[in-house]
PDB file of N, CA and C in Angstrom:
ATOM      1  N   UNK A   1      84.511  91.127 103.075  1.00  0.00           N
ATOM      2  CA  UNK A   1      85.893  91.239 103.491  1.00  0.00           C
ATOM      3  C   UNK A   1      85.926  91.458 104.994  1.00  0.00           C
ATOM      4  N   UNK A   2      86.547  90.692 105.503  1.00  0.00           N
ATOM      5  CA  UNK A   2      86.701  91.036 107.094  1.00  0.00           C
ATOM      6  C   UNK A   2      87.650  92.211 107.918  1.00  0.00           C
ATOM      7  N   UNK A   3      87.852  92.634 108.861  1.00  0.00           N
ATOM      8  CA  UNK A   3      88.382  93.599 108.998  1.00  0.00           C
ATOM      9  C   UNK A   3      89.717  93.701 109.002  1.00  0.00           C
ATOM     10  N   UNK A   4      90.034  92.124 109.363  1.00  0.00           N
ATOM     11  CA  UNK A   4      92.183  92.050 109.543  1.00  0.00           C
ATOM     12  C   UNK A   4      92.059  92.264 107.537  1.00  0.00           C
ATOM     13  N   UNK A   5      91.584  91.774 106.822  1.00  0.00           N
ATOM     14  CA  UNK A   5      92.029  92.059 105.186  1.00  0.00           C
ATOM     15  C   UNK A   5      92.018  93.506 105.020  1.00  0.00           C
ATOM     16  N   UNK A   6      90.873  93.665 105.784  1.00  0.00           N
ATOM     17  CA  UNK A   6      90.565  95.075 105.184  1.00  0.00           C
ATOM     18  C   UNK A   6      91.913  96.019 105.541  1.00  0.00           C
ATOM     19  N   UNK A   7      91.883  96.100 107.043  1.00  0.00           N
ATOM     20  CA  UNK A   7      92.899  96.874 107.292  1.00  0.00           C
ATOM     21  C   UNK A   7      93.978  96.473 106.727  1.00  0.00           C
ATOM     22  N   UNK A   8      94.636  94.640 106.411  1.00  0.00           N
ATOM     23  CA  UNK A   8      96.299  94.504 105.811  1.00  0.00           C
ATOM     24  C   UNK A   8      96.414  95.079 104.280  1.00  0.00           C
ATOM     25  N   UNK A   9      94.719  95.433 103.444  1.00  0.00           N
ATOM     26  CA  UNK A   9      94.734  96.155 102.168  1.00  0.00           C
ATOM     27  C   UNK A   9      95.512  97.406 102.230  1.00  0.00           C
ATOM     28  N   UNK A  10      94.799  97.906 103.143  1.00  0.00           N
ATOM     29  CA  UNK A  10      95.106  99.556 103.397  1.00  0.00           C
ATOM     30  C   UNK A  10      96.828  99.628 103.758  1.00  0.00           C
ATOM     31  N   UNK A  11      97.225  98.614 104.816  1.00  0.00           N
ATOM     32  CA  UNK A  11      98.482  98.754 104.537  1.00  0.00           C
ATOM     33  C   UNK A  11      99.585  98.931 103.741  1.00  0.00           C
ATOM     34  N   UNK A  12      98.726  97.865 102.692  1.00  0.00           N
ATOM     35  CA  UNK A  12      99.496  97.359 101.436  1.00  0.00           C
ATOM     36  C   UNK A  12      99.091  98.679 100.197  1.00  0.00           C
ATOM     37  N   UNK A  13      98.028  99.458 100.222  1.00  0.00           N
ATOM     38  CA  UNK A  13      97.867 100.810  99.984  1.00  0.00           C
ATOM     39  C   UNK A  13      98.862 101.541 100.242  1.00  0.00           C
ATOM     40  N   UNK A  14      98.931 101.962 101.326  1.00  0.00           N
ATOM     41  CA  UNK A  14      99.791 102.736 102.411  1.00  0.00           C
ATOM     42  C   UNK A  14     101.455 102.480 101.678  1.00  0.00           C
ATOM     43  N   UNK A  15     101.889 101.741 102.069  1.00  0.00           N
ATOM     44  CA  UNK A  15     103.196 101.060 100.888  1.00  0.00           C
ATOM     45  C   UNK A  15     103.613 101.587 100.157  1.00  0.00           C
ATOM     46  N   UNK A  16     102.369 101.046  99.301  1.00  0.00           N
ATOM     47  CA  UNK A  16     102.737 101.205  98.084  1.00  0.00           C
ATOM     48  C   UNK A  16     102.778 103.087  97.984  1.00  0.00           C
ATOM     49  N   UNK A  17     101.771 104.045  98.439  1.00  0.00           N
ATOM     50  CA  UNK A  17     102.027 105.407  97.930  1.00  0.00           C
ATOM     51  C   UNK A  17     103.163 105.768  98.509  1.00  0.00           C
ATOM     52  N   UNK A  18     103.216 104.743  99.712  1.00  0.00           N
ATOM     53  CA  UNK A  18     104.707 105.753 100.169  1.00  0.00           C
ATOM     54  C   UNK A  18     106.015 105.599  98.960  1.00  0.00           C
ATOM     55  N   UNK A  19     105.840 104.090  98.368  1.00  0.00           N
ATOM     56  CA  UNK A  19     106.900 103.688  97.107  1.00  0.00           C
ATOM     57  C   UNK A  19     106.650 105.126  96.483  1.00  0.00           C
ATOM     58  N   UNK A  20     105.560 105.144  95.877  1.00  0.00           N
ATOM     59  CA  UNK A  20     104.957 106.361  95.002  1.00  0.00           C
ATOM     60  C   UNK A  20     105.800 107.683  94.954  1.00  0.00           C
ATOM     61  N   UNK A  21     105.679 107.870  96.773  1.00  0.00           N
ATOM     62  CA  UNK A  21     106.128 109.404  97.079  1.00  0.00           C
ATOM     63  C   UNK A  21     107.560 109.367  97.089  1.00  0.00           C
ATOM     64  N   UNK A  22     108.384 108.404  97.477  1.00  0.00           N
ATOM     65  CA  UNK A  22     109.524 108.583  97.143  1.00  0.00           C
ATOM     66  C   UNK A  22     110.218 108.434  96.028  1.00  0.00           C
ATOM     67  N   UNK A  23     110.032 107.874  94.793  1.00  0.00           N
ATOM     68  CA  UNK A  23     109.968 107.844  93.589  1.00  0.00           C
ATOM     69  C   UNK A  23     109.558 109.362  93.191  1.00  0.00           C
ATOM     70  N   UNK A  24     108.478 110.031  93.351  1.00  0.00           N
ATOM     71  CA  UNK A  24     107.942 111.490  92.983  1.00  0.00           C
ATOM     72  C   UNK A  24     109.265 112.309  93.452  1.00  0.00           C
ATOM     73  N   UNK A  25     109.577 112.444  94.305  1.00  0.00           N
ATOM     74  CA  UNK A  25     110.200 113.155  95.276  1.00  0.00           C
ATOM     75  C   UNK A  25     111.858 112.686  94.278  1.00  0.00           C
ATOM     76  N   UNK A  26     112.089 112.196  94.048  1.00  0.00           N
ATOM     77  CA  UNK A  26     113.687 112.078  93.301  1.00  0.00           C
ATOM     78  C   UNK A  26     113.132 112.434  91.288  1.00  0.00           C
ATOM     79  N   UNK A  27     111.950 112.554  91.237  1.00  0.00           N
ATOM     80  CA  UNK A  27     111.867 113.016  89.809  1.00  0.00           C
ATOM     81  C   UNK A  27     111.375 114.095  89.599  1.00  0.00           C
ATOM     82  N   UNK A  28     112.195 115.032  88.876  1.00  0.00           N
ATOM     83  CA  UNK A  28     112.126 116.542  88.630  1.00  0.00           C
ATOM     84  C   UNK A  28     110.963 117.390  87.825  1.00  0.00           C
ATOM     85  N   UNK A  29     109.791 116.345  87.564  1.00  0.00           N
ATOM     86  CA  UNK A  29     109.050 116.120  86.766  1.00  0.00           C
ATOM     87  C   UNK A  29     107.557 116.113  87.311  1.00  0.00           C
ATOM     88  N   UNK A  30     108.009 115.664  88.633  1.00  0.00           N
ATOM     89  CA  UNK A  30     106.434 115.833  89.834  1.00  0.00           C
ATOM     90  C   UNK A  30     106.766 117.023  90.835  1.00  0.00           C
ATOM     91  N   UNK A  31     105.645 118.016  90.297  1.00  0.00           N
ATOM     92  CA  UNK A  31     105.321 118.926  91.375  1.00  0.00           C
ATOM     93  C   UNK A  31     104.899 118.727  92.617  1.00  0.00           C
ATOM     94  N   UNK A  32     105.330 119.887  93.172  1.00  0.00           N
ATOM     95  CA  UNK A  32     105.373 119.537  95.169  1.00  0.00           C
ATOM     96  C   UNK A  32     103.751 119.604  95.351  1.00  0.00           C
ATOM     97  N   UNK A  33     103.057 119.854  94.174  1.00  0.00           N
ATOM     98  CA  UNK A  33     101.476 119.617  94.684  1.00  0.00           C
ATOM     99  C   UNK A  33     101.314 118.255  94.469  1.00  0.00           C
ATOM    100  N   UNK A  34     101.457 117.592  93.780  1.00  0.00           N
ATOM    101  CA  UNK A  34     101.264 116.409  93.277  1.00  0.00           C
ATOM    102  C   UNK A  34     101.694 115.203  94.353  1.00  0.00           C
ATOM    103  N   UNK A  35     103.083 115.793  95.081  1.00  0.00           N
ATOM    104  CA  UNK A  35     103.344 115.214  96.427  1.00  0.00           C
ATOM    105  C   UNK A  35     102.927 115.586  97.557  1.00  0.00           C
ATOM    106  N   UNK A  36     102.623 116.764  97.762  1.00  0.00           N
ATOM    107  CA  UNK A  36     101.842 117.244  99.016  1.00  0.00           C
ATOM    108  C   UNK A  36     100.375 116.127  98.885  1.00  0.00           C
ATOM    109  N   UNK A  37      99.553 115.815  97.482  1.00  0.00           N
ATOM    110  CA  UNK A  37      98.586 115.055  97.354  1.00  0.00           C
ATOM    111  C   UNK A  37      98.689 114.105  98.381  1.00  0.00           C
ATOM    112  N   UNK A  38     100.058 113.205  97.488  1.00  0.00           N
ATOM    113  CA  UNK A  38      99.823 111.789  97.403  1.00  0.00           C
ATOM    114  C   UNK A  38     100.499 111.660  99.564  1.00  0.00           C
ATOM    115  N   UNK A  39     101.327 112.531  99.606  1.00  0.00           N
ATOM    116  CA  UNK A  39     101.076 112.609 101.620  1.00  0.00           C
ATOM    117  C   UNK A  39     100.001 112.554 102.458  1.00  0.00           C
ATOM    118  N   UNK A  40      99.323 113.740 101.606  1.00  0.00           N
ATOM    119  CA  UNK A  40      97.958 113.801 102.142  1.00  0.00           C
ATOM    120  C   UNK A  40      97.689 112.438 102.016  1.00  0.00           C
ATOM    121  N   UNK A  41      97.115 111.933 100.986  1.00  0.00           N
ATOM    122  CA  UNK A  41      96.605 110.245 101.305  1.00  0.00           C
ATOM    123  C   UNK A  41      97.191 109.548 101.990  1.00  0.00           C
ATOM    124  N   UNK A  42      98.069 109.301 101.911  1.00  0.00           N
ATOM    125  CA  UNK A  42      99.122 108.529 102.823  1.00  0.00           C
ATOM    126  C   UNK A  42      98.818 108.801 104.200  1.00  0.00           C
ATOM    127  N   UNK A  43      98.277 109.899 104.594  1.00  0.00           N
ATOM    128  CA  UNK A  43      98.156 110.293 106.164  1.00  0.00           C
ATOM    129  C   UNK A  43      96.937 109.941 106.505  1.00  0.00           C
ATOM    130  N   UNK A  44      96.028 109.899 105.505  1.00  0.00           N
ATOM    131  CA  UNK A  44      94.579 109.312 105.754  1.00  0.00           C
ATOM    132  C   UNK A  44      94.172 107.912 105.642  1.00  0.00           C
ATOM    133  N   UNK A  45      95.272 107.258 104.671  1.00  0.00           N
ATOM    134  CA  UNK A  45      95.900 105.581 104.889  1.00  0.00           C
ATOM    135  C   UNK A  45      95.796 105.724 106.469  1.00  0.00           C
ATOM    136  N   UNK A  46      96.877 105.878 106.996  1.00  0.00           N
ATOM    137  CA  UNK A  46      97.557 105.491 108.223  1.00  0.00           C
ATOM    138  C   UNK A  46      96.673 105.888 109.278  1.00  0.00           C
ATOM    139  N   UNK A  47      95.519 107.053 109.151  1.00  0.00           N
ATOM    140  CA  UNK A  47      94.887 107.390 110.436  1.00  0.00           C
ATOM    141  C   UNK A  47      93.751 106.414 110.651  1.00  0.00           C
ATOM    142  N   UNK A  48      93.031 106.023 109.145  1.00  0.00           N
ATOM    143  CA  UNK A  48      92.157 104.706 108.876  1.00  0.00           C
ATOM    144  C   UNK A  48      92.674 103.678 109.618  1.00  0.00           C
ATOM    145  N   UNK A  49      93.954 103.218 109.528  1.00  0.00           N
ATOM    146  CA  UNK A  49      94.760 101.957 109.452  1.00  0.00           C
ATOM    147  C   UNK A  49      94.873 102.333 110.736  1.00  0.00           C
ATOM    148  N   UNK A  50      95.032 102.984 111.737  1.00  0.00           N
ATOM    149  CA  UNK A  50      95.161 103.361 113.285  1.00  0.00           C
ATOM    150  C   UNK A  50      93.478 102.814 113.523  1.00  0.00           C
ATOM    151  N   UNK A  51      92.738 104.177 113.411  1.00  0.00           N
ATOM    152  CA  UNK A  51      91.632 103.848 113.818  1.00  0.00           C
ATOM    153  C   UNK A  51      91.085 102.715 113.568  1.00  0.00           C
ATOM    154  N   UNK A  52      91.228 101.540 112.546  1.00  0.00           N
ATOM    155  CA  UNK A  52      90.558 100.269 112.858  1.00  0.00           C
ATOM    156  C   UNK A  52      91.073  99.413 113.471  1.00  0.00           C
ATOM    157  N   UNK A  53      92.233  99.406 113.547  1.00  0.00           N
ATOM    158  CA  UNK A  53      92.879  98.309 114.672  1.00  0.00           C
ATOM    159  C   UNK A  53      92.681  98.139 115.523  1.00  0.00           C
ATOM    160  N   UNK A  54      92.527 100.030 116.045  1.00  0.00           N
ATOM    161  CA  UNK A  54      92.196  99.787 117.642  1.00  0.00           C
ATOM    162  C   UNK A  54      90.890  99.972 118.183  1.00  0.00           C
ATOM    163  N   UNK A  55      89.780 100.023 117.112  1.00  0.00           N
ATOM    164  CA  UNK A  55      88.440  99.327 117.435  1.00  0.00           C
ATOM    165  C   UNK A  55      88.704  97.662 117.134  1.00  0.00           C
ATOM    166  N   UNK A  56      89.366  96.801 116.429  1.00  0.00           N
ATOM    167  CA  UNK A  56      89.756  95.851 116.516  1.00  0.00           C
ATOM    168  C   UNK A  56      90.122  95.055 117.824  1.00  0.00           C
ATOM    169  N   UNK A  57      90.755  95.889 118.537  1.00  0.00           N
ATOM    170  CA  UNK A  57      91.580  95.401 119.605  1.00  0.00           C
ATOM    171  C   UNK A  57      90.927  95.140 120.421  1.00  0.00           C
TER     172      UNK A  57
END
């Protein structure tokens, strides 16, 4: 896999948990740990998805 896929995966990762977290976040049914989680990933999506681009660049 080359690195523009790699990184447009992670985007498409990234996305999608954010779909995830806002969906969690309107149902009374997911605990704020369960969303604090899925942020946490989401923030480690995006710092990945930073840091390879701009060794990319």
């Amino acid at each position: 896999m080359g690195l523009t896929s790699h990184i447009e995966e992670l985007k498409k990762k990234h996305s999608d948990l954010s779909h995830r977290v806002e969906v969690a976040q309107r149902s009374p049914g997911t605990s704020d740990a369960e969303i604090a989680d899925m942020k946490k990933q989401k923030l480690r999506l995006k710092e990945e998805i930073e840091r390879l681009s701009a060794e990319h660049a």
